[in-house]
Protein backbone atom coordinates (compact mmCIF):
# COMPACT_ATOMS: atom_id res chain seq x y z
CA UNK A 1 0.00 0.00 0.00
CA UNK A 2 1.47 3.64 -1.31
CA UNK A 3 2.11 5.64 1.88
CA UNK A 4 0.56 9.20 1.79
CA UNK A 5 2.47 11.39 3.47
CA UNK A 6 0.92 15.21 4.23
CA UNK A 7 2.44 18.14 3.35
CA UNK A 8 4.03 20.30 7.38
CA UNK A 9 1.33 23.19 7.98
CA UNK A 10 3.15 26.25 7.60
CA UNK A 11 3.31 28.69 10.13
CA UNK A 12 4.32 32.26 9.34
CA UNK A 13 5.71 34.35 12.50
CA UNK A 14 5.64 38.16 12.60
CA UNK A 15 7.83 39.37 15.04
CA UNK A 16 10.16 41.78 15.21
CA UNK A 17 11.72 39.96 18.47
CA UNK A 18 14.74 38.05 17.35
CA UNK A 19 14.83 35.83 20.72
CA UNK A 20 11.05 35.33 20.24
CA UNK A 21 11.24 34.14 16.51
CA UNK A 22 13.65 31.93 17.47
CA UNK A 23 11.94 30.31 20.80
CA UNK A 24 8.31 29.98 18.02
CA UNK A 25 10.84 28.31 15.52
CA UNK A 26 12.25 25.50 17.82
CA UNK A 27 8.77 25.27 19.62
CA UNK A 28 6.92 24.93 16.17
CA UNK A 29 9.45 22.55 14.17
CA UNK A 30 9.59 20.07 17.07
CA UNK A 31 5.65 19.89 16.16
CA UNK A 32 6.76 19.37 13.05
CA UNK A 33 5.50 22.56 11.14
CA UNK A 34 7.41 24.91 8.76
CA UNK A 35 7.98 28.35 9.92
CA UNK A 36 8.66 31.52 8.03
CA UNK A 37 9.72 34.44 9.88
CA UNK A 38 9.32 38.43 9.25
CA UNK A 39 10.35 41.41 11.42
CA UNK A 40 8.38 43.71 9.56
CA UNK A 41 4.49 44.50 9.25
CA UNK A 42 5.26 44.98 5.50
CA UNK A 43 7.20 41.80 5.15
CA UNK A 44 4.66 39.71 7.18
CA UNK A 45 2.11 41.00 4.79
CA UNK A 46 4.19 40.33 2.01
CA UNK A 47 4.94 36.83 2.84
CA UNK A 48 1.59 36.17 3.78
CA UNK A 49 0.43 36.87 0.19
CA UNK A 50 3.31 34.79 -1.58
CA UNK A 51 3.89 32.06 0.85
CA UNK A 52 -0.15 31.46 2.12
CA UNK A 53 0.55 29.68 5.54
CA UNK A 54 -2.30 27.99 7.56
CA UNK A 55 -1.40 29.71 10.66
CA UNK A 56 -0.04 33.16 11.56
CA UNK A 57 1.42 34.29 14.97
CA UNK A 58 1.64 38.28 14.60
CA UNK A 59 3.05 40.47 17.00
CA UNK A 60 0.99 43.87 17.84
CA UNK A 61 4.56 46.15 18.53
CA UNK A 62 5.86 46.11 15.20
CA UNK A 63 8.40 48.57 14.36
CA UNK A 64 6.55 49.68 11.32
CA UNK A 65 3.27 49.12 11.08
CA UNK A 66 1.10 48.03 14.37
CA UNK A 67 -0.09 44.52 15.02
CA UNK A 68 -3.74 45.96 14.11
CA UNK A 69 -3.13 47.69 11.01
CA UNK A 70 -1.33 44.07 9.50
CA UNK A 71 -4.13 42.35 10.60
CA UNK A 72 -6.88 44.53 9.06
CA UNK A 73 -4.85 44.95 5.73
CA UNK A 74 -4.66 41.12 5.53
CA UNK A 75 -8.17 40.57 6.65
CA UNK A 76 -8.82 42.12 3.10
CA UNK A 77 -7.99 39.24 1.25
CA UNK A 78 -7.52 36.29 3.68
CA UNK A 79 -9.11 34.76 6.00
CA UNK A 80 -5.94 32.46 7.32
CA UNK A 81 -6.18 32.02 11.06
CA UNK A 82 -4.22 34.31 12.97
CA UNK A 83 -2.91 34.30 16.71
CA UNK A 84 -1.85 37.65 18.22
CA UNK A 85 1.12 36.88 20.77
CA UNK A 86 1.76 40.23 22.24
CA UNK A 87 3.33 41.96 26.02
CA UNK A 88 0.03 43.53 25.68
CA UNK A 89 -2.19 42.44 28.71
CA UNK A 90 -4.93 45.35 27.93
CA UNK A 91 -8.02 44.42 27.58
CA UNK A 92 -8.94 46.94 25.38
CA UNK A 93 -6.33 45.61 23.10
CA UNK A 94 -7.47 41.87 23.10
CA UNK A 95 -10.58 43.24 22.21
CA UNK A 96 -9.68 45.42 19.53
CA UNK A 97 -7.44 42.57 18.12
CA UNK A 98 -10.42 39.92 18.02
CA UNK A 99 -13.11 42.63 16.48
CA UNK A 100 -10.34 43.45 14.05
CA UNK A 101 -10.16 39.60 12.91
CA UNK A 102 -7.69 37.57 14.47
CA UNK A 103 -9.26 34.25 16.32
CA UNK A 104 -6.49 34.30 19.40
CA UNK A 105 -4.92 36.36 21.52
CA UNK A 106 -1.82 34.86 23.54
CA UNK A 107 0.19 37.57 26.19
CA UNK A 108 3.95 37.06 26.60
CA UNK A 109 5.68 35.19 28.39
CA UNK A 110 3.59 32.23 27.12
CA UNK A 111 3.99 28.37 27.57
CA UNK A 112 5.14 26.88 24.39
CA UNK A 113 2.76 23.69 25.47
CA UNK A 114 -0.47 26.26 25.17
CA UNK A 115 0.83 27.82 22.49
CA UNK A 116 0.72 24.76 20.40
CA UNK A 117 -2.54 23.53 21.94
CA UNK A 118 -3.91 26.62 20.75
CA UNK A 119 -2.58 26.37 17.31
CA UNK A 120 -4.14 22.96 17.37
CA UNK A 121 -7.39 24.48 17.76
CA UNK A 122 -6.80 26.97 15.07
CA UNK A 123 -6.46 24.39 12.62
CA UNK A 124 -9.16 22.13 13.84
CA UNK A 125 -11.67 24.85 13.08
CA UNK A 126 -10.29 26.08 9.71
CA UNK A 127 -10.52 22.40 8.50
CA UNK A 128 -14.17 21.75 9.47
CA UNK A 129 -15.54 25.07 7.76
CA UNK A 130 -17.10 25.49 4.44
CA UNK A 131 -14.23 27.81 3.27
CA UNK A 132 -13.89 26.69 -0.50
CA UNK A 133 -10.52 25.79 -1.59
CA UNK A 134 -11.28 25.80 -5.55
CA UNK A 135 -11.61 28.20 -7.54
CA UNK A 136 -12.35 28.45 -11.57
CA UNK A 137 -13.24 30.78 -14.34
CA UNK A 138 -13.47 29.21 -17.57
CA UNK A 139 -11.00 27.02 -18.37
CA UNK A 140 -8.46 27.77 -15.65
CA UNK A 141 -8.63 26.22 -12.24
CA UNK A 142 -7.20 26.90 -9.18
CA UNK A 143 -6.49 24.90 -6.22
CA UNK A 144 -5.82 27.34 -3.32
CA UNK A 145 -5.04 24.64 -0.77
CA UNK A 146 -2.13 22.78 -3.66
CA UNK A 147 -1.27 26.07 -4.89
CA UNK A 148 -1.79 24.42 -8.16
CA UNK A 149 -2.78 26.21 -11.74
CA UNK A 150 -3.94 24.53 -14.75
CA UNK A 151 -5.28 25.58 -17.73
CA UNK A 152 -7.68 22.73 -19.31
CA UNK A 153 -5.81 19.61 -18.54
CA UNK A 154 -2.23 21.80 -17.96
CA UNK A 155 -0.55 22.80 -15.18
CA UNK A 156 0.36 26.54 -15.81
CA UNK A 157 3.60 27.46 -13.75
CA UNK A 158 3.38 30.91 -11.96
CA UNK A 159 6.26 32.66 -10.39
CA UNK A 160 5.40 33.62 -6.50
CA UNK A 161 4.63 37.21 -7.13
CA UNK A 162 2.71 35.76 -9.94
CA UNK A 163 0.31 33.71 -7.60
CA UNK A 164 0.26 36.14 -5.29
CA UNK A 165 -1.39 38.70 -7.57
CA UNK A 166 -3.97 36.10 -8.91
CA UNK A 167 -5.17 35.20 -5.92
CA UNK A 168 -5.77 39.13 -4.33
CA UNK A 169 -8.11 39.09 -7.15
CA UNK A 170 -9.81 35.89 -6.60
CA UNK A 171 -10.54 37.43 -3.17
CA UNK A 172 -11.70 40.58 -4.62
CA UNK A 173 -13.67 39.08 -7.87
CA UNK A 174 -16.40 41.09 -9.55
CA UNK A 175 -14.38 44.50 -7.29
CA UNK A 176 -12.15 47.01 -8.67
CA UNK A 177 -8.86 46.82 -6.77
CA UNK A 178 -6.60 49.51 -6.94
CA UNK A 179 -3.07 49.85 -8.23
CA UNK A 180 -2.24 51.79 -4.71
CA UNK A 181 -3.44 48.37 -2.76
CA UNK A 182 -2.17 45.61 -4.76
CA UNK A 183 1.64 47.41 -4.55
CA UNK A 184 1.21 48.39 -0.86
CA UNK A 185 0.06 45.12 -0.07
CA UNK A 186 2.87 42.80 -2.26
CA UNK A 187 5.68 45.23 -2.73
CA UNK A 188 5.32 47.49 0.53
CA UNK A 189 3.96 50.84 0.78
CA UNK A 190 7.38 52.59 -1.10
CA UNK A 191 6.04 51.00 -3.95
CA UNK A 192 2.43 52.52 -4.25
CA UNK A 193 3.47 54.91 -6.96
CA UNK A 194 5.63 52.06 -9.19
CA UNK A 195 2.72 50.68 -11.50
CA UNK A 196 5.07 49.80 -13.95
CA UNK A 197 5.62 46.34 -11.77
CA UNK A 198 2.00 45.87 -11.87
CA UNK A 199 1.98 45.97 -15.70
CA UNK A 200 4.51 43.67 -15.92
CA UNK A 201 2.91 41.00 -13.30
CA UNK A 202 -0.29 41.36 -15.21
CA UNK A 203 1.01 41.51 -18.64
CA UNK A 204 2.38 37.84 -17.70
CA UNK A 205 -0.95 36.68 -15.97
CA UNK A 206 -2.54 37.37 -19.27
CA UNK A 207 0.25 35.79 -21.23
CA UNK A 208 -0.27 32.55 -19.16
CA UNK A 209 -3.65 32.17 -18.34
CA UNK A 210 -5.89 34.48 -21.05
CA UNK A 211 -6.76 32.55 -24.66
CA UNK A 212 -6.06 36.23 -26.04
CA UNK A 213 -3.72 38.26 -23.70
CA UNK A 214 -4.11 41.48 -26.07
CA UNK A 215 -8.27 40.96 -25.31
CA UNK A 216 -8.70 39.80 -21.86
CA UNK A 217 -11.59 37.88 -20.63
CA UNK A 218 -11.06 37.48 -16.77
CA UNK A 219 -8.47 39.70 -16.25
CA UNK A 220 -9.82 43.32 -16.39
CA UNK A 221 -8.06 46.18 -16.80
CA UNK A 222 -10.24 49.46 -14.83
CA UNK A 223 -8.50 52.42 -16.62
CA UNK A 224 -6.76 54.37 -14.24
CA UNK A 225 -8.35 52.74 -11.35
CA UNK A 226 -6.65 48.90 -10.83
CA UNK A 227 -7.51 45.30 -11.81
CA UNK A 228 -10.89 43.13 -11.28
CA UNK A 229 -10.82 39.35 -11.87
CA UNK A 230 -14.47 39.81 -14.27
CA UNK A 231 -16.46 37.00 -11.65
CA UNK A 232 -19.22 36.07 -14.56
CA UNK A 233 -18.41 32.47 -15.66
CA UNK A 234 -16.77 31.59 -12.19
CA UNK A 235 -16.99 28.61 -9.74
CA UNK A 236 -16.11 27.98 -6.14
CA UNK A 237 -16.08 24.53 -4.64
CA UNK A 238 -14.21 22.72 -2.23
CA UNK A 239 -10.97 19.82 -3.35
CA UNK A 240 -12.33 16.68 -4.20
C-alpha cells in the first residue's frame, strides 16, 4: 500500500523579536510545522500573500506598522487564522485585536505547550468550515489549498509574485482593486506609486492564463483605477 504522506502546515511568525522568533521556531518545528519568519508588518504582509501559511502568529509592537493595522490589511484578502502573541495584557487591546479579525490572543511570556494547543485548535476549526478551496473561471482552475494552476488539462507554472497577484483578485472578484493596494500590499507601501511592476505582473498573468492576452476575458483592466478578476463564468467549490 502507497504511503501518503501530508504536506508540514506552515506557520508564518511576525515578530520583530529576534529571541522570540527563534523560541516559536524550535517550539513549532519540534511539532513538526514549517515556519517563516518576518520582522516587519510589510514583510509579514508580504509573505503572507506569496507564501499562504495555515497559521499566523503576529506580533501587535511592530516597528513599522502596528499589530492591528497588519491584521486589518490582511483581513482584506484572507481569511488564514491568525494568533496575536503580544506583552500587551490590555483588555482593550485583546478586544480590539479579536473585532479586528484575528481568532487568538496569547500575552507574553507564554507556555510553548499552550501555544501549540492553541494552534491545534486553530487548525481544527479552519478544517471543518465550508471555506472553499477551488476556484475556476473558464477554463483555468485553481487549487488554493495545492497552490496548483492549470489551464484545461495543464498545469500553468506561476512565479510567487505571480500567484500572489492572482489570488488578491480571486478574493476581490467582480471588485475594482486599486493599483495603490495591490503594490502596498505585495511590494510594501514605497512601492504605491511604481505601477510599472503591476503591468509587468499582469502583462504575464494574461500571457499565461488568457486565450487572447491582447483581449482579456477574466483579467480586467479598470482604466486608471486597478484590476478586477471579471467574476461572470466563475466557480467555487471545495478539493475533491
Amino acid at each position: 500500500m502507497q504511503e501518503i504522506t501530508r504536506a508540514p502546515a506552515k506557520v508564518l511568525v511576525v515578530d520583530d523579536e529576534p529571541q522570540i522568533r527563534r523560541l516559536l521556531r524550535i517550539t513549532l518545528e519540534s511539532e513538526g510545522y514549517a515556519v517563516r519568519e518576518a520582522d516587519l508588518g510589510v514583510t509579514g504582509l508580504t509573505e503572507a500573500a506569496i507564501y499562504r501559511p495555515d497559521l499566523v502568529i503576529l506580533d501587535l509592537g511592530l516597528p513599522d506598522l502596528s499589530g492591528i493595522e497588519v491584521l486589518k490589511r490582511m483581513r482584506e484578502w484572507s481569511a488564514v487564522p491568525v494568533l496575536i502573541l503580544s506583552v500587551r495584557t490590555n483588555q482593550l487591546d485583546k478586544v480590539t485585536a479579536l473585532d479586528t479579525g484575528a481568532e487568538d490572543y496569547l500575552t507574553k511570556p507564554f507556555d510553548p505547550g499552550e501555544l501549540l494547543a492553541r494552534l491545534r485548535v486553530l487548525r481544527r476549526r479552519r478544517q471543518s468550515n465550508d471555506e472553499p478551496s477551488v476556484f475556476s473561471f473558464g477554463t483555468i482552475r485553481v487549487d488554493l489549498v495545492g497552490h496548483i494552476v492549470s489551464k484545461g488539462s495543464r498545469e500553468v507554472r506561476l512565479t510567487a509574485m505571480e500567484y500572489a497577484l492572482l489570488t488578491m483578485l480571486i478574493a476581490n472578484r467582480g471588485k475594482i482593486v486599486t493599483h495603490k493596494h495591490i503594490l502596498r500590499e505585495l511590494w510594501g507601501p514605497r512601492r504605491e506609486n511604481q505601477t510599472n511592476y503591476l503591468r509587468v505582473y499582469m502583462r504575464r498573468l494574461r500571457q499565461k492564463l488568457e486565450d487572447d492576452p491582447n483581449l482579456p476575458r477574466f483579467l480586467l483592466t479598470a482604466s486608471g483605477f486597478g484590476y478586477r478578476l471579471n467574476a461572470e463564468d466563475t466557480a467555487i467549490g471545495r478539493v475533491a
